[in-house]
PDB file of N, CA and C in Angstrom:
ATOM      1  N   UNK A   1     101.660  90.737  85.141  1.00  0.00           N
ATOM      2  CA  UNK A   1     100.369  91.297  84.804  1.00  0.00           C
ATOM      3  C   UNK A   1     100.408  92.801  85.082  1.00  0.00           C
ATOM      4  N   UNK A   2      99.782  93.785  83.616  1.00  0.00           N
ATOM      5  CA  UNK A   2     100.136  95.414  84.044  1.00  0.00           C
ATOM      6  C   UNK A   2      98.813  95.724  84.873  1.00  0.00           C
ATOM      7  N   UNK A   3      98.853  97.288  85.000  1.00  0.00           N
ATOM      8  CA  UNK A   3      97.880  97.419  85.990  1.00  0.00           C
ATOM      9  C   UNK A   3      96.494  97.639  84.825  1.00  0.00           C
ATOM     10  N   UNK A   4      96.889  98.187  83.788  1.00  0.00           N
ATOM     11  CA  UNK A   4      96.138  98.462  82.523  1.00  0.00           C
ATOM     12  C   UNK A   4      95.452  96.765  82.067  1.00  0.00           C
ATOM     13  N   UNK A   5      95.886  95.920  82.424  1.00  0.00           N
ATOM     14  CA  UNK A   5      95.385  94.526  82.216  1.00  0.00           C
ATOM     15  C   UNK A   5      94.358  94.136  83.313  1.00  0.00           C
ATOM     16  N   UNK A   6      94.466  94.480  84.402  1.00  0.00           N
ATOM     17  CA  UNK A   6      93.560  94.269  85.648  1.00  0.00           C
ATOM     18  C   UNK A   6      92.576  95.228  85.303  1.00  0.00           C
ATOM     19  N   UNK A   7      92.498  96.415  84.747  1.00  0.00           N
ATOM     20  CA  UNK A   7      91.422  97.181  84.451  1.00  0.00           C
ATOM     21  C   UNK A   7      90.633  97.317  83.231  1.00  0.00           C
ATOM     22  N   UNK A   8      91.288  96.581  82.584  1.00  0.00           N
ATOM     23  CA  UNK A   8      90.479  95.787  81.145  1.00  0.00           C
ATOM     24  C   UNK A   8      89.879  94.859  81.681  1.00  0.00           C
ATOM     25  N   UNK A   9      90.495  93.742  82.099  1.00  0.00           N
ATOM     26  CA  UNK A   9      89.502  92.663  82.941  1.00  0.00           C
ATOM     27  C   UNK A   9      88.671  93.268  83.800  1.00  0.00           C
ATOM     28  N   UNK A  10      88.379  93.901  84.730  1.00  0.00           N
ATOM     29  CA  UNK A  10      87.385  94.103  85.292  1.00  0.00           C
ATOM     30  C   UNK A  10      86.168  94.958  84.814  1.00  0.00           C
ATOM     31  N   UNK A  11      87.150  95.582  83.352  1.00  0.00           N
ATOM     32  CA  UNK A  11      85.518  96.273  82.486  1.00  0.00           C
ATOM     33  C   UNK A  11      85.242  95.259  81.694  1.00  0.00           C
ATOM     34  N   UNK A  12      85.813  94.481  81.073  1.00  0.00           N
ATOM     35  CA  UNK A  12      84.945  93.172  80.355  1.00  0.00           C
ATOM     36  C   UNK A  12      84.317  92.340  81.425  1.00  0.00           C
ATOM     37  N   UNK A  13      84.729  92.345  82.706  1.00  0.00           N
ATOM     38  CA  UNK A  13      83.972  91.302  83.740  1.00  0.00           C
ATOM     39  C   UNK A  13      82.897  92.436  83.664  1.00  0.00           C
ATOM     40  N   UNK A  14      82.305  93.841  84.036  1.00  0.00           N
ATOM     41  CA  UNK A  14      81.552  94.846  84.164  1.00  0.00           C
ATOM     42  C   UNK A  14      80.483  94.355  83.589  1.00  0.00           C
ATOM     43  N   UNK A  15      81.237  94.568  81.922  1.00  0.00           N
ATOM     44  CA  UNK A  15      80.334  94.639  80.476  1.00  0.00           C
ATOM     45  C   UNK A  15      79.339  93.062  80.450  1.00  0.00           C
ATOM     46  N   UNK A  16      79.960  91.920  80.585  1.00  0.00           N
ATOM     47  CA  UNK A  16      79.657  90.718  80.352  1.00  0.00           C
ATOM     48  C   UNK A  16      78.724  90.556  81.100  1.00  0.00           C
ATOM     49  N   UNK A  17      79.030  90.916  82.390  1.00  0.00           N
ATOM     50  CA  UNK A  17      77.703  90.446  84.126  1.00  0.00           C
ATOM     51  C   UNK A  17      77.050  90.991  84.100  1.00  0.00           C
ATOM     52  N   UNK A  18      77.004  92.271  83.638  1.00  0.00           N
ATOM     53  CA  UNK A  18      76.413  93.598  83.763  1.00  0.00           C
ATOM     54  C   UNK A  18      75.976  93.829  85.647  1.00  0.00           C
ATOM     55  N   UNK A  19      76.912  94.178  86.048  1.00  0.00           N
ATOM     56  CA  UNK A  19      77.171  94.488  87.480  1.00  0.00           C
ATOM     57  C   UNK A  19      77.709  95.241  87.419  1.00  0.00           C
ATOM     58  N   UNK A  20      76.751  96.651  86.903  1.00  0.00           N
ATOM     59  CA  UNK A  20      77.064  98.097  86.581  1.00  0.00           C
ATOM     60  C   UNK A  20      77.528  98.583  88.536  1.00  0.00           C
ATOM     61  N   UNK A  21      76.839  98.082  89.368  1.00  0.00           N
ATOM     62  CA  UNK A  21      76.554  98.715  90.271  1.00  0.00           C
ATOM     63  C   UNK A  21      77.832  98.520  91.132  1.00  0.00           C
ATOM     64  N   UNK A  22      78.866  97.730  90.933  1.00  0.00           N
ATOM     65  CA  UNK A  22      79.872  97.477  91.500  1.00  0.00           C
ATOM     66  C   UNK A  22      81.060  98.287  90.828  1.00  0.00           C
ATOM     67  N   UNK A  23      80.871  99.663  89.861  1.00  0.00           N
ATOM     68  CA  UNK A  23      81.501 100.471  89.817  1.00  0.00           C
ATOM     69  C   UNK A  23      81.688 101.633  90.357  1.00  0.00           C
ATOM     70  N   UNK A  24      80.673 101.799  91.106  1.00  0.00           N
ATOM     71  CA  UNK A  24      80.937 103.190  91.816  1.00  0.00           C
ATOM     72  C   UNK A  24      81.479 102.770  93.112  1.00  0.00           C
ATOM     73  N   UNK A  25      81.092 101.756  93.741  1.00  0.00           N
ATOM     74  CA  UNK A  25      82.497 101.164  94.661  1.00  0.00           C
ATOM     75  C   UNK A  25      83.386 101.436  94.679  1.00  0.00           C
ATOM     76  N   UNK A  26      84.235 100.269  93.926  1.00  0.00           N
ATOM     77  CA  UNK A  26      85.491 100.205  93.483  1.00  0.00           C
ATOM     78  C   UNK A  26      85.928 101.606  93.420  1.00  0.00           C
ATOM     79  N   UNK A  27      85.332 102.786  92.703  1.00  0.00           N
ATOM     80  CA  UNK A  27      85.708 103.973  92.395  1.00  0.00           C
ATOM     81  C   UNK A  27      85.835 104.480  93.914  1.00  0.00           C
ATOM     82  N   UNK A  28      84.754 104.671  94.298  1.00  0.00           N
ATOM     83  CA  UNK A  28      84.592 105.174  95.911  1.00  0.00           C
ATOM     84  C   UNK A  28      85.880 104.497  96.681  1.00  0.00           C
ATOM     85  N   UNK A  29      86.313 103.645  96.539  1.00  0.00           N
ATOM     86  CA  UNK A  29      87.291 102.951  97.500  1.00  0.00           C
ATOM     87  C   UNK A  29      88.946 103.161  97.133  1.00  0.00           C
ATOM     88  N   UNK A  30      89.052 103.305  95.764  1.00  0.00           N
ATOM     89  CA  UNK A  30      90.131 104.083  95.307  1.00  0.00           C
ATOM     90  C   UNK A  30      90.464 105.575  95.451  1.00  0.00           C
ATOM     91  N   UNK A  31      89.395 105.939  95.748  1.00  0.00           N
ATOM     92  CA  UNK A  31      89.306 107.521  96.670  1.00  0.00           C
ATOM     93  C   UNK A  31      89.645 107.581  97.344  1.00  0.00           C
ATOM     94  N   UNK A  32      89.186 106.548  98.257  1.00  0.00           N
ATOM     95  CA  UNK A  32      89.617 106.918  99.459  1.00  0.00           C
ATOM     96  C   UNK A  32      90.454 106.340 100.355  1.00  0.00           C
ATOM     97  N   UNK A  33      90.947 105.273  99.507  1.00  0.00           N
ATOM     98  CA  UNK A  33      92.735 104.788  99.646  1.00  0.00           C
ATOM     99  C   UNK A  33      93.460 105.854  99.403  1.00  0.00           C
ATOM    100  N   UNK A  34      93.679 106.271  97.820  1.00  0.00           N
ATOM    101  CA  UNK A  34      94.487 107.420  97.744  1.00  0.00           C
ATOM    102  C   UNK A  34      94.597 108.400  98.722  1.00  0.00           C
ATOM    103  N   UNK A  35      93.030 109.184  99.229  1.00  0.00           N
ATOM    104  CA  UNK A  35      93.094 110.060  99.818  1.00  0.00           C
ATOM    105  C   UNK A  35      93.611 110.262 100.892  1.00  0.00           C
ATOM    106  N   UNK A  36      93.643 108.635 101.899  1.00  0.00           N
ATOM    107  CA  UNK A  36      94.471 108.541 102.788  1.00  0.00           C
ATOM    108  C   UNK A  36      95.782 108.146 102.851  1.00  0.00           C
ATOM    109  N   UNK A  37      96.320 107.791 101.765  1.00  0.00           N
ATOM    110  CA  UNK A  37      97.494 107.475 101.231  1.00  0.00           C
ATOM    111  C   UNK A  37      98.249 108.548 100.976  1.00  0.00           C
ATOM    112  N   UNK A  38      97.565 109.580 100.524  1.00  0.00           N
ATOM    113  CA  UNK A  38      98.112 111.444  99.856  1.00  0.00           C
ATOM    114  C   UNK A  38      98.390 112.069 101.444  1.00  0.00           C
ATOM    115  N   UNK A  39      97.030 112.169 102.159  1.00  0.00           N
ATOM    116  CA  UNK A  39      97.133 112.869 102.979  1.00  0.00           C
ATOM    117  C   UNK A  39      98.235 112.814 104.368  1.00  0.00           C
ATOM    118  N   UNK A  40      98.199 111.187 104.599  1.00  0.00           N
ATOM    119  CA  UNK A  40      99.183 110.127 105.453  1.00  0.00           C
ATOM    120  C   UNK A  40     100.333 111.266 106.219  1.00  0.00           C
ATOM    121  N   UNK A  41     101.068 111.926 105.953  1.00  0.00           N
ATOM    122  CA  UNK A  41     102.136 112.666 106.088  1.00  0.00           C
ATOM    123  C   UNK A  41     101.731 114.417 106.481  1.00  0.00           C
ATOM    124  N   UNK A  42     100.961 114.324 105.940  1.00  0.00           N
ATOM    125  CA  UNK A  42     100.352 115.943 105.803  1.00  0.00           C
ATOM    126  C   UNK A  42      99.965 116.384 107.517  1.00  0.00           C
ATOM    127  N   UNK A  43      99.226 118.018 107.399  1.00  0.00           N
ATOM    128  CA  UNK A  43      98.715 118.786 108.699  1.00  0.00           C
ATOM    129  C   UNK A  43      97.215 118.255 108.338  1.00  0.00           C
ATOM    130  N   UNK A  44      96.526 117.709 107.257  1.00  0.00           N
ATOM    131  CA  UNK A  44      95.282 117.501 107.327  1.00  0.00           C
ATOM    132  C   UNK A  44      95.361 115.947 107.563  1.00  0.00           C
ATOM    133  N   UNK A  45      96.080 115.034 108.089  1.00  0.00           N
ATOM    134  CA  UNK A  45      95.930 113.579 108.556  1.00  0.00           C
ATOM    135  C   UNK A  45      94.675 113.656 109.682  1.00  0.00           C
ATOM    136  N   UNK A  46      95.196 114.757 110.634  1.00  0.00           N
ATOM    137  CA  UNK A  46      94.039 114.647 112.035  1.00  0.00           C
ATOM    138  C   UNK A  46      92.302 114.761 111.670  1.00  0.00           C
ATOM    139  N   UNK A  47      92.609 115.663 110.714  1.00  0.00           N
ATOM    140  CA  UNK A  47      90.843 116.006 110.473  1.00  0.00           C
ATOM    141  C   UNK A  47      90.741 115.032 109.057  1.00  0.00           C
ATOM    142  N   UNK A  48      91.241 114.341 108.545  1.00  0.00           N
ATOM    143  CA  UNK A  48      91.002 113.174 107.887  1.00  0.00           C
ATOM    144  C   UNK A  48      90.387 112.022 108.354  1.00  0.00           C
ATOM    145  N   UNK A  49      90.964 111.775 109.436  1.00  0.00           N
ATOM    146  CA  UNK A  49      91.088 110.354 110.559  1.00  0.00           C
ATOM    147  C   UNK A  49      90.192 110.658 111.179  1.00  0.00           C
ATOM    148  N   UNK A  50      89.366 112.062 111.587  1.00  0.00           N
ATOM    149  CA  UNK A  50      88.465 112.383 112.157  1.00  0.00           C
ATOM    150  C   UNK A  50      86.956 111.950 111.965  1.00  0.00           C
ATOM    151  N   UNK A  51      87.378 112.005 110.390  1.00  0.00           N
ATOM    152  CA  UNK A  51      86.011 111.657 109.495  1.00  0.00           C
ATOM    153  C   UNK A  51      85.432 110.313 109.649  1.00  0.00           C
ATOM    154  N   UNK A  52      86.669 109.285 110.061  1.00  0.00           N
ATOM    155  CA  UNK A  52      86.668 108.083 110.270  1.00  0.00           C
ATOM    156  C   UNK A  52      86.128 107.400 111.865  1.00  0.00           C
TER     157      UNK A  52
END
C-alpha cells in the first residue's frame, strides 16, 4: 500500500463522513512530528523540547 493510497483514502473517508474537522488535526500532528523529527539532531532540539 503507497503512501499516496492512504491519503486518497482518508480524503474519500473526509468527503463521504464529512468530518471536515478531523483535518486540521491530522495536519497539526504531521507538523509536529516532522518538526521534531527535522529538528531531533539540531542546536534548536533544547528550545523545541522546551515548548513541550
Amino acid at each position: 500500500m503507497s503512501k499516496l493510497s492512504i491519503l486518497a483514502e482518508f480524503w474519500q473517508f473526509l468527503r463521504v463522513r464529512k468530518k471536515w474537522w478531523l483535518a486540521p488535526i491530522v495536519i497539526f500532528l504531521i507538523l509536529l512530528g516532522a518538526l521534531i523529527v527535522f529538528t531531533e539532531g539540531s542546536a534548536l532540539a533544547p528550545f523545541i523540547y522546551a515548548l513541550f
